[in-house]
N, C-alpha and C. Protein backbone atom coordinates (compact mmCIF):
# COMPACT_ATOMS: atom_id res chain seq x y z
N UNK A 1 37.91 -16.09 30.68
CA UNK A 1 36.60 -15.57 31.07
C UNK A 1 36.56 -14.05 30.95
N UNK A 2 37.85 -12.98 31.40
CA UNK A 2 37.59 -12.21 31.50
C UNK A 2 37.91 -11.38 29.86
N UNK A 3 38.73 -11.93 29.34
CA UNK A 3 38.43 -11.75 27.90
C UNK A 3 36.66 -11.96 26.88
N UNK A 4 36.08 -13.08 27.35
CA UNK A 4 34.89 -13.09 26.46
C UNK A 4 33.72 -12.41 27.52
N UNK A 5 34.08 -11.69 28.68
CA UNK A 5 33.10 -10.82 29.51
C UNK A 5 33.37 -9.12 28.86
N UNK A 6 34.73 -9.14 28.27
CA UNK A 6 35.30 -7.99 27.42
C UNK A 6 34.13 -7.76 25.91
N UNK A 7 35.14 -8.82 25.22
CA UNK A 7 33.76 -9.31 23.71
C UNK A 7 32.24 -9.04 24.00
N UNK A 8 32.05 -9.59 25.40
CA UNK A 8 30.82 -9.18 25.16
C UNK A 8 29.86 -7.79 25.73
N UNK A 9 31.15 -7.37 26.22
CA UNK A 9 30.49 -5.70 26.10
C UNK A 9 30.43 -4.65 25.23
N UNK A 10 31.95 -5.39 24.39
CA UNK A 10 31.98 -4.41 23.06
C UNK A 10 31.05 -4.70 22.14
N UNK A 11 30.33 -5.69 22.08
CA UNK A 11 29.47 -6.56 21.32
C UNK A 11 27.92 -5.61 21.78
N UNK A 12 27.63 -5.81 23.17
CA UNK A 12 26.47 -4.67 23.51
C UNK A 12 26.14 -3.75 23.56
N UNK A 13 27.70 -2.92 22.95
CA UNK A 13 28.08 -1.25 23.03
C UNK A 13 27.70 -0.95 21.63
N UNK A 14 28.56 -2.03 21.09
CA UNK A 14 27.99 -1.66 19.67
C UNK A 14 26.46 -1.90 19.06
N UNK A 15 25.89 -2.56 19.64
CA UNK A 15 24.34 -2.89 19.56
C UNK A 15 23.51 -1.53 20.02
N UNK A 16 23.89 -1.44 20.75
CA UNK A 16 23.36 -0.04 21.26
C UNK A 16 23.66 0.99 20.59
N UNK A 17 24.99 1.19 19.82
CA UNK A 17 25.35 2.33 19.11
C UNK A 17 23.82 2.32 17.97
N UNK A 18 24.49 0.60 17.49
CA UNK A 18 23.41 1.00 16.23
C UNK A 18 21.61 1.16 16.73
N UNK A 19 21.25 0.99 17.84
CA UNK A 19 19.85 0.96 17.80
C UNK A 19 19.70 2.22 17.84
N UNK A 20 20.64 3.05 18.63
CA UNK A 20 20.41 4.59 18.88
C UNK A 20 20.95 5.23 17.23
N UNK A 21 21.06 4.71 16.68
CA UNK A 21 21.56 5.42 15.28
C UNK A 21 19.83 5.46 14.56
N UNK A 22 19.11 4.46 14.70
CA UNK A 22 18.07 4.10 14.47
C UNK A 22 16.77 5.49 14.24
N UNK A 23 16.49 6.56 13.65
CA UNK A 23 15.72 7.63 13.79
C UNK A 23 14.07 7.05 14.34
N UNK A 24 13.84 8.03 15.33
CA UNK A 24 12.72 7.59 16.14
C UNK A 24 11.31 7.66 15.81
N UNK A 25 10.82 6.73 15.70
CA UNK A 25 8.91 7.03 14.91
C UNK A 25 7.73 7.40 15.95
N UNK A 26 6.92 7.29 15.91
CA UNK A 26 5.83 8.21 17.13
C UNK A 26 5.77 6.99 16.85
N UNK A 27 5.02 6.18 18.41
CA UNK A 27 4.53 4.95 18.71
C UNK A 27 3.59 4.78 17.99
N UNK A 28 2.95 3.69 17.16
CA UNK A 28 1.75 3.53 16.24
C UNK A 28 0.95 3.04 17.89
N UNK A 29 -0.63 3.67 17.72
CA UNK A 29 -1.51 3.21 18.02
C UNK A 29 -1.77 1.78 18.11
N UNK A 30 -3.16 1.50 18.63
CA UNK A 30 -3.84 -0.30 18.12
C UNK A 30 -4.15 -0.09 16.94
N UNK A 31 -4.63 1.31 17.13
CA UNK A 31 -6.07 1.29 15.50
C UNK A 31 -4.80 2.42 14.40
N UNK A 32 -3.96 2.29 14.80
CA UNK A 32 -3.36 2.42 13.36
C UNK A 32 -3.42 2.38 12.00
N UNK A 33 -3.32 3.08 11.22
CA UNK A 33 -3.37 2.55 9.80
C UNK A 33 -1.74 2.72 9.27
N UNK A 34 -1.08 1.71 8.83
CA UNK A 34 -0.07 1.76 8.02
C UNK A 34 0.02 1.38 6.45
N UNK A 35 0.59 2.62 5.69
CA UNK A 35 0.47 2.47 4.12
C UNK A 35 2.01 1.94 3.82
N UNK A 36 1.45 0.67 2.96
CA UNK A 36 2.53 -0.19 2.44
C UNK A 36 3.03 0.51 0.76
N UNK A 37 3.83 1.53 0.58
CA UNK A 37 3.42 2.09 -0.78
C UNK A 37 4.72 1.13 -1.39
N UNK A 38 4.63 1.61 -2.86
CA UNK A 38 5.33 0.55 -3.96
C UNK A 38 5.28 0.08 -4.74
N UNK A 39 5.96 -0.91 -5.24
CA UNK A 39 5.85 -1.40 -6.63
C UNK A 39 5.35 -3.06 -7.03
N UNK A 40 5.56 -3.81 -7.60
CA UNK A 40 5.60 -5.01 -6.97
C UNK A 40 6.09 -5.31 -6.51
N UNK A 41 7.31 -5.37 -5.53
CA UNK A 41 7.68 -5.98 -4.33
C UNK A 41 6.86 -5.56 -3.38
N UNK A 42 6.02 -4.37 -3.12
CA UNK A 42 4.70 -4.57 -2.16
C UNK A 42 3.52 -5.26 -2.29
N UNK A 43 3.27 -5.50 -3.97
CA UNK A 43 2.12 -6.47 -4.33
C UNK A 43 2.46 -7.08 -4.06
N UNK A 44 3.62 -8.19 -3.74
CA UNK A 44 3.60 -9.20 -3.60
C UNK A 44 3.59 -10.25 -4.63
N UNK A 45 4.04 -9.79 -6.48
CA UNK A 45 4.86 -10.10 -7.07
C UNK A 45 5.51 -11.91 -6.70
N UNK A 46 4.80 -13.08 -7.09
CA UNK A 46 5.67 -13.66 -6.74
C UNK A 46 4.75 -15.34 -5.83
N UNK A 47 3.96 -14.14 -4.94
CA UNK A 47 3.52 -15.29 -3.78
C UNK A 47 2.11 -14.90 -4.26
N UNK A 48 1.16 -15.04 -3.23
CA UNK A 48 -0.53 -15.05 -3.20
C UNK A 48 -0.11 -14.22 -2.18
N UNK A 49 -1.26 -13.08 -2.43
CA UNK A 49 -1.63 -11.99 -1.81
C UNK A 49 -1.72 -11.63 0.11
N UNK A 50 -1.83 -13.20 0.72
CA UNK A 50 -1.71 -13.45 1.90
C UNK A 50 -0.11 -13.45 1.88
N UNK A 51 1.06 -13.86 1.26
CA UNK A 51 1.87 -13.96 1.30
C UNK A 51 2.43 -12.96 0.83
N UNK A 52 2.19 -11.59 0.86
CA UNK A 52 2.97 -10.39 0.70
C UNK A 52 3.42 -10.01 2.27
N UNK A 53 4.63 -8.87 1.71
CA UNK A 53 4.92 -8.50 2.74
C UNK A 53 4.37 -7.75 3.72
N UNK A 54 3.28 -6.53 3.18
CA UNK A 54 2.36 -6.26 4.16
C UNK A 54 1.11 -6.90 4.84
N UNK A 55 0.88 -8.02 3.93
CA UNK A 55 -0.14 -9.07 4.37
C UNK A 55 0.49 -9.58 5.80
N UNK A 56 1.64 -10.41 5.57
CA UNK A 56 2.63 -10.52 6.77
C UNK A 56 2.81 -9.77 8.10
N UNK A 57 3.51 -8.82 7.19
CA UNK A 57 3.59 -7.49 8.47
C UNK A 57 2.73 -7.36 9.49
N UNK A 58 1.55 -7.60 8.77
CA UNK A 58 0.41 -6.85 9.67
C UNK A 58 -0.20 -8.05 10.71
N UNK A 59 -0.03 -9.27 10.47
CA UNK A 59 -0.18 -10.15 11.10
C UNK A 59 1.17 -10.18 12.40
N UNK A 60 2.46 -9.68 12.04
CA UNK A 60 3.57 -9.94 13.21
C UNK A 60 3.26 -8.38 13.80
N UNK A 61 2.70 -7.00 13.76
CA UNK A 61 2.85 -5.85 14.27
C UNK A 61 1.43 -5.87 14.55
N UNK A 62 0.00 -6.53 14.66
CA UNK A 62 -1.55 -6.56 15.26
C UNK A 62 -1.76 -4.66 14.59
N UNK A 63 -1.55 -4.34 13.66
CA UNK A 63 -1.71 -3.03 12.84
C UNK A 63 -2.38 -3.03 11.78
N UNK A 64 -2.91 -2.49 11.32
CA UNK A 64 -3.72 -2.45 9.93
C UNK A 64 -2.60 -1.86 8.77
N UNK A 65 -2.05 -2.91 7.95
CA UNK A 65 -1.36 -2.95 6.89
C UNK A 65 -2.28 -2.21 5.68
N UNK A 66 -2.08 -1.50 4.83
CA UNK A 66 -2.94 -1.06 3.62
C UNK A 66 -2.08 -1.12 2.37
N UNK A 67 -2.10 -2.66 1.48
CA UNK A 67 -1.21 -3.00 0.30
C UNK A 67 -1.38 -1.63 -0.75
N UNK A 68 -0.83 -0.74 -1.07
CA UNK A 68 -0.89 0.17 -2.33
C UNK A 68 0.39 -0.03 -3.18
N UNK A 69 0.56 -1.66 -3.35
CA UNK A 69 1.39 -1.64 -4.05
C UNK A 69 1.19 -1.90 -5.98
N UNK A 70 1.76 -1.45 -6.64
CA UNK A 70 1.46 -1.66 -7.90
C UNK A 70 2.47 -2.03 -9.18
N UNK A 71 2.51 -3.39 -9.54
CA UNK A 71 3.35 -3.81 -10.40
C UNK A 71 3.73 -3.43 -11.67
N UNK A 72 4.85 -2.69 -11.67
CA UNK A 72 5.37 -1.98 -13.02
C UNK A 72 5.73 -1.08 -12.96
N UNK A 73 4.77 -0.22 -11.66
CA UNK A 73 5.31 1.39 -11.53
C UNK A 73 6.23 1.95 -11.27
N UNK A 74 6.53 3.27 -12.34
CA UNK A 74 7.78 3.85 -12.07
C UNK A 74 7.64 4.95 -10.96
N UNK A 75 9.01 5.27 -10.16
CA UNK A 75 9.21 6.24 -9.06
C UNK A 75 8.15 7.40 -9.48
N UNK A 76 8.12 7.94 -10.76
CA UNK A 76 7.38 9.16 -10.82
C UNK A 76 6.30 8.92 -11.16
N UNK A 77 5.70 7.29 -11.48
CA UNK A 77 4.04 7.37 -11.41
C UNK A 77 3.94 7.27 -9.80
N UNK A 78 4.51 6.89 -9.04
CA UNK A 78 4.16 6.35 -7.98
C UNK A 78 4.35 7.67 -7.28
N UNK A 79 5.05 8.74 -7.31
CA UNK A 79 4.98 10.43 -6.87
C UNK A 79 3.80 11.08 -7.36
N UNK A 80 3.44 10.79 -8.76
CA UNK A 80 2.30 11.52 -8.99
C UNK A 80 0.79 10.67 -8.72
N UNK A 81 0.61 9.35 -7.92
CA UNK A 81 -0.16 8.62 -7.49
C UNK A 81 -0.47 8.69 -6.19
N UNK A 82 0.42 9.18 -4.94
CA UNK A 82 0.81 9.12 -3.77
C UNK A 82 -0.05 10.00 -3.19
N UNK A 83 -0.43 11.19 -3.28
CA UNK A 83 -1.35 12.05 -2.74
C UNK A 83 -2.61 11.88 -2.54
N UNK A 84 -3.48 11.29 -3.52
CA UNK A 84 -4.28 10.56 -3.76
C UNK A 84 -5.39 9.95 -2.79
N UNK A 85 -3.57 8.28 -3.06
CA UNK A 85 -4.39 7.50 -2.14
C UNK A 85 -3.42 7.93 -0.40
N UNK A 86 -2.39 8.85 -0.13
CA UNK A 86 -2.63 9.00 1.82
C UNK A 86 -3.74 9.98 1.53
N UNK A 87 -4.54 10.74 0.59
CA UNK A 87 -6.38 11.48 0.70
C UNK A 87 -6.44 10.18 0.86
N UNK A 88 -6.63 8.89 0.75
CA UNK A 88 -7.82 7.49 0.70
C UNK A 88 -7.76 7.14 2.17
N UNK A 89 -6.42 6.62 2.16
CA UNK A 89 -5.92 5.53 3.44
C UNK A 89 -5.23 6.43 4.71
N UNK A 90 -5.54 7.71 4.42
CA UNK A 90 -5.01 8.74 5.92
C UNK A 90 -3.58 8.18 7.46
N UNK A 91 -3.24 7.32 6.30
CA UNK A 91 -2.33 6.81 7.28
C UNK A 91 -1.39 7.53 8.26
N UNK A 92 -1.10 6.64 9.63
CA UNK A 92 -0.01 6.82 10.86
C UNK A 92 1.31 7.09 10.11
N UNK A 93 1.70 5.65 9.44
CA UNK A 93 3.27 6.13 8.94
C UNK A 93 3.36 5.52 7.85
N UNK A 94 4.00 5.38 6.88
CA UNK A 94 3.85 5.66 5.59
C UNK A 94 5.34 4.28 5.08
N UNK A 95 5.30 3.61 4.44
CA UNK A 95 6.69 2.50 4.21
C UNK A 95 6.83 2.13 2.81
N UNK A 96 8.05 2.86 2.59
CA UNK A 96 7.95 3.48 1.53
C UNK A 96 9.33 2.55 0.69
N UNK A 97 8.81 1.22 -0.34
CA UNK A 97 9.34 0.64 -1.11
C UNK A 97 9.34 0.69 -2.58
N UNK A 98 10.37 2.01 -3.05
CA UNK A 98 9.81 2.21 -4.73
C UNK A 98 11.13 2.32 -4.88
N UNK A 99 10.97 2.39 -6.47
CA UNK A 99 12.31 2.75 -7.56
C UNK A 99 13.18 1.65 -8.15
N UNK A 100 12.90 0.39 -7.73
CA UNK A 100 13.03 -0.61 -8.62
C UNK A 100 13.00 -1.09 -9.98
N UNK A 101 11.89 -0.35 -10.62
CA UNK A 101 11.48 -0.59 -12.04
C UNK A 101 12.28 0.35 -12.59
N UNK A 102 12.43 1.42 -11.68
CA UNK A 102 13.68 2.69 -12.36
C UNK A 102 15.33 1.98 -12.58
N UNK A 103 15.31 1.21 -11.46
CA UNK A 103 16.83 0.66 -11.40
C UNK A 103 16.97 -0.76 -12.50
N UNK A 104 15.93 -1.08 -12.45
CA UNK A 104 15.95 -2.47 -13.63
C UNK A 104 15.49 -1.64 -15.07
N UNK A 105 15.15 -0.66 -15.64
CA UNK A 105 15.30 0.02 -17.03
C UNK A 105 15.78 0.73 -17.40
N UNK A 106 16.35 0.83 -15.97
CA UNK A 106 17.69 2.23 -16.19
C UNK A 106 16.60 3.36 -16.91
N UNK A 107 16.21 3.77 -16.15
CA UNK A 107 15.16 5.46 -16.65
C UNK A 107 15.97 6.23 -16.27
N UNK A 108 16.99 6.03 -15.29
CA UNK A 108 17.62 7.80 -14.89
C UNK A 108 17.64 7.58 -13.46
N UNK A 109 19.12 7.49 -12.54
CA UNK A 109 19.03 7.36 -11.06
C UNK A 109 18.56 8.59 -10.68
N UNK A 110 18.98 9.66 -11.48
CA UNK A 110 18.86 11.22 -10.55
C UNK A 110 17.39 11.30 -10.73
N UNK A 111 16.89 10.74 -11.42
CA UNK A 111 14.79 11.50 -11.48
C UNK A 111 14.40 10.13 -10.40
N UNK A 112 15.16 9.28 -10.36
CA UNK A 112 14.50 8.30 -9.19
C UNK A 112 14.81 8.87 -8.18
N UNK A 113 15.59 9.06 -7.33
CA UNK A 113 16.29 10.14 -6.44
C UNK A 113 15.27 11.28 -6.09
N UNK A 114 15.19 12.30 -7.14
CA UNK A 114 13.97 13.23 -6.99
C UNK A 114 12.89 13.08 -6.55
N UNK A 115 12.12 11.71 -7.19
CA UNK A 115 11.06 11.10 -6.79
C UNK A 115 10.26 10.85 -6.12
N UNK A 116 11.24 9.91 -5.49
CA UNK A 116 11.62 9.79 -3.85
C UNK A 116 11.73 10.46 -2.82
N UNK A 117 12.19 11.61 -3.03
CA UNK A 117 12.61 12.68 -2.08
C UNK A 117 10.97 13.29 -2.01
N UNK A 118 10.63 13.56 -3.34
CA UNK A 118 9.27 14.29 -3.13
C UNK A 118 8.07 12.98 -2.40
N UNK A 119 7.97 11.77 -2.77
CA UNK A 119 7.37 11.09 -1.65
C UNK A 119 7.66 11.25 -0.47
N UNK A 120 8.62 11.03 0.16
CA UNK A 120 8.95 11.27 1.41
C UNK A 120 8.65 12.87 1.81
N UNK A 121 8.64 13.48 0.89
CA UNK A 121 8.26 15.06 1.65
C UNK A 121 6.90 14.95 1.61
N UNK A 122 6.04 14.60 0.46
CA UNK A 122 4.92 14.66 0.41
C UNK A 122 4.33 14.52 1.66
N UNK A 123 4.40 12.88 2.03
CA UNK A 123 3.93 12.67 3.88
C UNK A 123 4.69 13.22 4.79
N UNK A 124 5.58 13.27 4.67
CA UNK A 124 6.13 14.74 6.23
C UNK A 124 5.20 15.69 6.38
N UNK A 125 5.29 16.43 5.35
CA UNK A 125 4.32 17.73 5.07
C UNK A 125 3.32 17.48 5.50
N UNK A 126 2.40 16.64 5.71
CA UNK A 126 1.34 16.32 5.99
C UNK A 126 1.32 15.32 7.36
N UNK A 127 2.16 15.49 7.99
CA UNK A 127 2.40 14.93 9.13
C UNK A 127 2.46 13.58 9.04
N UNK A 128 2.89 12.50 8.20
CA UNK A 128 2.83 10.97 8.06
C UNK A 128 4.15 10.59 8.47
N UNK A 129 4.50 9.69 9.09
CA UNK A 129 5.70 9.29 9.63
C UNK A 129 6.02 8.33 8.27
N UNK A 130 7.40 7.99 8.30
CA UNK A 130 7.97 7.51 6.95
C UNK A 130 8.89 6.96 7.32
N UNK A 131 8.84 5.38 7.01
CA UNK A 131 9.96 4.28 7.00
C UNK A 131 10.46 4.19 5.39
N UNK A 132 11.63 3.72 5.08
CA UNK A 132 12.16 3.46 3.81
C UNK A 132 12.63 1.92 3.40
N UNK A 133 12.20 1.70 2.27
CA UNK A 133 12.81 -0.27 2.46
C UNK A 133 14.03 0.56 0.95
N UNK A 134 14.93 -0.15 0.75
CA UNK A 134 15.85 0.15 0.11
C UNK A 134 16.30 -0.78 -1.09
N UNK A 135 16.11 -0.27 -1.99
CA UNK A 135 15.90 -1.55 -3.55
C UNK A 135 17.01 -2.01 -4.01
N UNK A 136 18.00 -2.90 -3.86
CA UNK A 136 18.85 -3.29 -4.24
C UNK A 136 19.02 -2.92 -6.01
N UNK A 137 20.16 -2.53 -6.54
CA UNK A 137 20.56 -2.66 -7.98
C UNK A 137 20.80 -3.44 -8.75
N UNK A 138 20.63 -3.84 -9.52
CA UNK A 138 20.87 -4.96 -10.36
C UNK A 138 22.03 -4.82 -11.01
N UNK A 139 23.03 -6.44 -10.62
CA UNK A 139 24.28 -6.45 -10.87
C UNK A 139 25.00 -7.38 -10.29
N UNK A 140 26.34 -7.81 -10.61
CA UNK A 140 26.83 -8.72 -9.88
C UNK A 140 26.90 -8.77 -8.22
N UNK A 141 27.13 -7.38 -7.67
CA UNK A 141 26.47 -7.44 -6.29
C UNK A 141 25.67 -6.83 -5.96
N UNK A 142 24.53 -7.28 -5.66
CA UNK A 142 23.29 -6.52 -4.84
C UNK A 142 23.34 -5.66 -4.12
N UNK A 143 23.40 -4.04 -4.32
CA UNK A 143 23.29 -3.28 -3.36
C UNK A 143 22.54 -2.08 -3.78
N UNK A 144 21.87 -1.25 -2.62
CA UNK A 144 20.93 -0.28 -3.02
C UNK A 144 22.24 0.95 -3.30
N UNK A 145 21.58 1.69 -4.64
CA UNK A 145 22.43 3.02 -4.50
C UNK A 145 22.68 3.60 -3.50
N UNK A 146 23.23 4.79 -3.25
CA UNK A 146 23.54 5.50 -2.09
C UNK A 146 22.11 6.34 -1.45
N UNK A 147 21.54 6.78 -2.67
CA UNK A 147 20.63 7.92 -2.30
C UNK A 147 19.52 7.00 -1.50
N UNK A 148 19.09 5.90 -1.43
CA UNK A 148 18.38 5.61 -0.09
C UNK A 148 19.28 6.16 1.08
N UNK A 149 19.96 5.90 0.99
CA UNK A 149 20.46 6.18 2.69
C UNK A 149 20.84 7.75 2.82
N UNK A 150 20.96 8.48 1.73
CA UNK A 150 21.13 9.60 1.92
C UNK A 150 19.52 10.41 2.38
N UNK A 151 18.46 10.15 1.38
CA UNK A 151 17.20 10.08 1.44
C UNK A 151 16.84 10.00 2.92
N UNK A 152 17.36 8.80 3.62
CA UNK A 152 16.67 8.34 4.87
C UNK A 152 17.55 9.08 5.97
N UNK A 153 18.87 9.72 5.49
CA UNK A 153 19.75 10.54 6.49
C UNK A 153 18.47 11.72 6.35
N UNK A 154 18.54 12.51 5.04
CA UNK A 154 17.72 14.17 5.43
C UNK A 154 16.44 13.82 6.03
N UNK A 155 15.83 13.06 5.77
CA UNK A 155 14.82 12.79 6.04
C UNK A 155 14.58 12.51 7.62
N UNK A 156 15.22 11.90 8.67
CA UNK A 156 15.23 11.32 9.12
C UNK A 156 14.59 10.26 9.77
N UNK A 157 14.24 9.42 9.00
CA UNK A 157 13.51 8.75 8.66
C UNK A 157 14.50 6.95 8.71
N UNK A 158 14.07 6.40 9.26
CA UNK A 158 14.42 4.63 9.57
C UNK A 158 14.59 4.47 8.17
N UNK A 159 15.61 2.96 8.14
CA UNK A 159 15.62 2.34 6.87
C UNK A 159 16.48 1.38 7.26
N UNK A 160 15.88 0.04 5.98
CA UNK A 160 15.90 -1.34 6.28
C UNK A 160 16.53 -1.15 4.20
N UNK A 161 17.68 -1.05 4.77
CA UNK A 161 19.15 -1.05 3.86
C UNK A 161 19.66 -2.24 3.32
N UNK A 162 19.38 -3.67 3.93
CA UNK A 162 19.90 -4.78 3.44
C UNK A 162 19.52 -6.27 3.04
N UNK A 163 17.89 -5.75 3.48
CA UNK A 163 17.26 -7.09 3.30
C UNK A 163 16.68 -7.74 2.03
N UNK A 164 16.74 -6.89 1.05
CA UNK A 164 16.19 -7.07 0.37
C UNK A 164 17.52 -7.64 -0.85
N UNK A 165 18.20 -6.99 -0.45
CA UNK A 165 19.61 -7.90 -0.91
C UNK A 165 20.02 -8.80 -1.13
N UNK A 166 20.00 -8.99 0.16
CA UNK A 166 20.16 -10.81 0.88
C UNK A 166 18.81 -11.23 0.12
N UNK A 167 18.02 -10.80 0.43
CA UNK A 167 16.78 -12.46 -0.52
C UNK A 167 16.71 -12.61 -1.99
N UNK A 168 17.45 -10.82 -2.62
CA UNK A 168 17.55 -11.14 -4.07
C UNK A 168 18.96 -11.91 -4.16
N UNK A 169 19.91 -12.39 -3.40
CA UNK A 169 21.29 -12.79 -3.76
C UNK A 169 20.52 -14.78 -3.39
N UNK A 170 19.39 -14.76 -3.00
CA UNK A 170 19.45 -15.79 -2.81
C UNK A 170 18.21 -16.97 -3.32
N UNK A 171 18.64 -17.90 -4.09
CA UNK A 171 17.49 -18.67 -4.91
C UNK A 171 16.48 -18.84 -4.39
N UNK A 172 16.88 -19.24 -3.43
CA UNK A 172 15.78 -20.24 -2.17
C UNK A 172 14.84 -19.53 -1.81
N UNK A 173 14.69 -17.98 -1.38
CA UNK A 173 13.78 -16.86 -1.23
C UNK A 173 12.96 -16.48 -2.60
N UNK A 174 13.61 -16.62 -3.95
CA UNK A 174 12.96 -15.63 -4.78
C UNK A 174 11.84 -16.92 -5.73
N UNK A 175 10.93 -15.85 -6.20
CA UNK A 175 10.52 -16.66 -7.45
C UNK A 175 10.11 -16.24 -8.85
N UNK A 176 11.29 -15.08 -8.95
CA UNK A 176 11.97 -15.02 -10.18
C UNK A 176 13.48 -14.24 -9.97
N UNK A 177 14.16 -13.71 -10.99
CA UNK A 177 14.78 -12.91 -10.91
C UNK A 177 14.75 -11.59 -9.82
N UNK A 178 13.64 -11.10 -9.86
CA UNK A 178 13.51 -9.40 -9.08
C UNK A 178 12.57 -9.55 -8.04
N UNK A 179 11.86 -10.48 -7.75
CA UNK A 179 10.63 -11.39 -6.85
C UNK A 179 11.25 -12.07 -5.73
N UNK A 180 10.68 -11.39 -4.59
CA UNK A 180 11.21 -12.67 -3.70
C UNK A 180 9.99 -13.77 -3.83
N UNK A 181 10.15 -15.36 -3.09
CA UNK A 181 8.91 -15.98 -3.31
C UNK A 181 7.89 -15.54 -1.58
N UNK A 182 7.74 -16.47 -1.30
CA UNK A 182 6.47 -16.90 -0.10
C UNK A 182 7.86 -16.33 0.92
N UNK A 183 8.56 -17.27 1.25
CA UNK A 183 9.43 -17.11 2.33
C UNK A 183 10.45 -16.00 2.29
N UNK A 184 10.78 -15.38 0.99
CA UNK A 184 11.65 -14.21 0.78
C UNK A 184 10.71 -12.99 1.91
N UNK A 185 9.17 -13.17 0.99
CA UNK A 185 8.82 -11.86 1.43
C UNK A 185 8.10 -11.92 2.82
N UNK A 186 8.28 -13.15 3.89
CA UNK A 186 8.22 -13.16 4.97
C UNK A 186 9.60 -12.29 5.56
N UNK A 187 10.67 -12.93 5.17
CA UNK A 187 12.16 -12.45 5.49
C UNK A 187 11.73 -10.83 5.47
N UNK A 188 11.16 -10.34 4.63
CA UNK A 188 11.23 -8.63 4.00
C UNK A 188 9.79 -8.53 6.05
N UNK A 189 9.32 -8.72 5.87
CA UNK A 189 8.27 -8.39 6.71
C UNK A 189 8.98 -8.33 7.97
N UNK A 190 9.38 -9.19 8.46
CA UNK A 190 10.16 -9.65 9.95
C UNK A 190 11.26 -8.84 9.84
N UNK A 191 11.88 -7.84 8.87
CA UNK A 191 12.95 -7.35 8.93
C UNK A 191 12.48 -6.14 9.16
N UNK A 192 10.85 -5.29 8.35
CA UNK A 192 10.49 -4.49 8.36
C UNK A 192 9.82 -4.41 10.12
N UNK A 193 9.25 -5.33 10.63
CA UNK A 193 9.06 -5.17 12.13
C UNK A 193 10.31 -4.66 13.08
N UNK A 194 11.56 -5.46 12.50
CA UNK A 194 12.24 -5.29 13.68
C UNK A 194 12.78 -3.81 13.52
N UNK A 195 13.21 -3.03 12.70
CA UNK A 195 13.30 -1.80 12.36
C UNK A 195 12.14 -0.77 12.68
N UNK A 196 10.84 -1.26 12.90
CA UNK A 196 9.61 -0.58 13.49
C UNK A 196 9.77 -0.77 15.13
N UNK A 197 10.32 -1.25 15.50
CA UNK A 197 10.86 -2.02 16.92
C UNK A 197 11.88 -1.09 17.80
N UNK A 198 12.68 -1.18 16.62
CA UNK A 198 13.87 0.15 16.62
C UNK A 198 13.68 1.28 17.01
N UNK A 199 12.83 1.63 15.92
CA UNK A 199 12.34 3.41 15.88
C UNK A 199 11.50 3.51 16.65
N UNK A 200 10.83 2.70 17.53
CA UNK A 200 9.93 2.83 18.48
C UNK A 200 8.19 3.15 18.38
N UNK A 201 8.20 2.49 16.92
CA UNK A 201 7.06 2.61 16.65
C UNK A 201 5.66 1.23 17.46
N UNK A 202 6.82 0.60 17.99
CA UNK A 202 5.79 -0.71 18.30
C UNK A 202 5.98 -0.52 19.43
C-alpha cells in the first residue's frame, strides 16, 4: 500500500510539473471569437464540414470557432493571407495549424520556420493570444520538426505537439494519407480543448 500511495504521488507531481509547464492564455470570454487558421487539416480535408476540427471544437469549448482554413496553402501564402482576415474575424486567440504542405513538398524547412514565426508575431503584435497545433513530418515516424516547439518556447505560447501524430500513424482515424477522417479530427479537437484547459483559457 505504501509503495502504490508513493507511485501515486510521483505520478501527481509529475502531472503538475507538466500542467505548470503549460504557457498561460487570458481566459476566453462567452462571446469570444476564436480563429482556427491553416491548411487543410483546418478545412477539414477528409470529413463534412460539421466534422472539422473547429466545427467540433466549438461545440466541446460553447466559443465561436471561425474555420480560415484553406486546402493547399503554403506557410508563406498563409503569412501573407493572415493579416487580412484577424482585420475580418478580430479574434481573442488565434490556433495556429500550418506548414504541412511545406513538409509534404519539401519547399524549404527554414522559410517554413520563418513563416511561422512571422504568424505568430503578426497576432502578438496586435494583441491576439496564440495556440500552436504541430504538423507531424512525413516519414517512417511521425514527428513534428523541432521548430514547432522551439516557435511555441519564444513565443510563449501553448502547443499540442503530438496529436496529430498519433491519428496520422493510425488507419482507423485518417481518410487518406495526410487527412485525418470524422473521428481523427474529433481526436485533434478534444486534444485542442484540453490544452485550452491547460493554459487557462476555458
Amino acid at each position: 500500500m505504501t509503495a502504490r500511495i508513493f507511485l501515486l504521488a510521483i505520478y501527481c507531481a509529475l502531472l503538475l510539473t507538466a500542467c505548470a509547464r503549460t504557457p498561460k492564455l487570458p481566459p476566453l470570454a462567452s462571446d469570444a471569437v476564436i480563429l482556427a487558421f491553416g491548411d487543410s487539416l483546418t478545412a477539414g480535408t477528409g470529413a463534412e464540414p460539421a466534422q472539422s476540427y473547429p466545427a467540433i471544437l466549438q461545440m466541446l469549448i460553447h466559443r465561436n470557432v471561425v474555420n480560415a482554413g484553406i486546402p493547399g496553402e503554403l506557410s508563406g501564402e498563409g503569412a501573407a493571407r493572415l493579416a487580412a482576415v484577424l482585420d475580418q474575424v478580430r479574434p481573442q486567440l488565434l490556433i495556429l495549424c500550418h506548414g504541412g504542405n511545406d513538409l509534404l513538398r519539401r519547399t524549404g524547412e527554414a522559410a517554413a520556420e520563418v513563416n511561422l514565426r512571422a504568424m505568430v508575431r503578426l497576432a502578438q503584435e496586435r494583441g491576439i493570444a496564440v495556440m500552436i497545433i504541430a504538423v507531424p513530418k512525413p516519414g517512417l515516424r511521425l514527428a513534428p520538426p523541432d521548430y514547432y516547439a522551439n516557435i511555441a518556447k519564444d513565443a510563449k505560447a501553448p502547443i499540442e505537439s503530438d496529436v496529430l501524430s498519433g491519428i496520422l500513424s493510425n488507419n482507423t482515424l485518417k481518410s487518406d494519407i495526410a487527412h485525418p477522417n470524422a473521428a481523427g479530427y474529433r481526436q485533434l479537437a478534444e486534444a485542442v480543448a484540453v490544452v485550452l484547459k491547460k493554459a487557462g483559457a476555458m
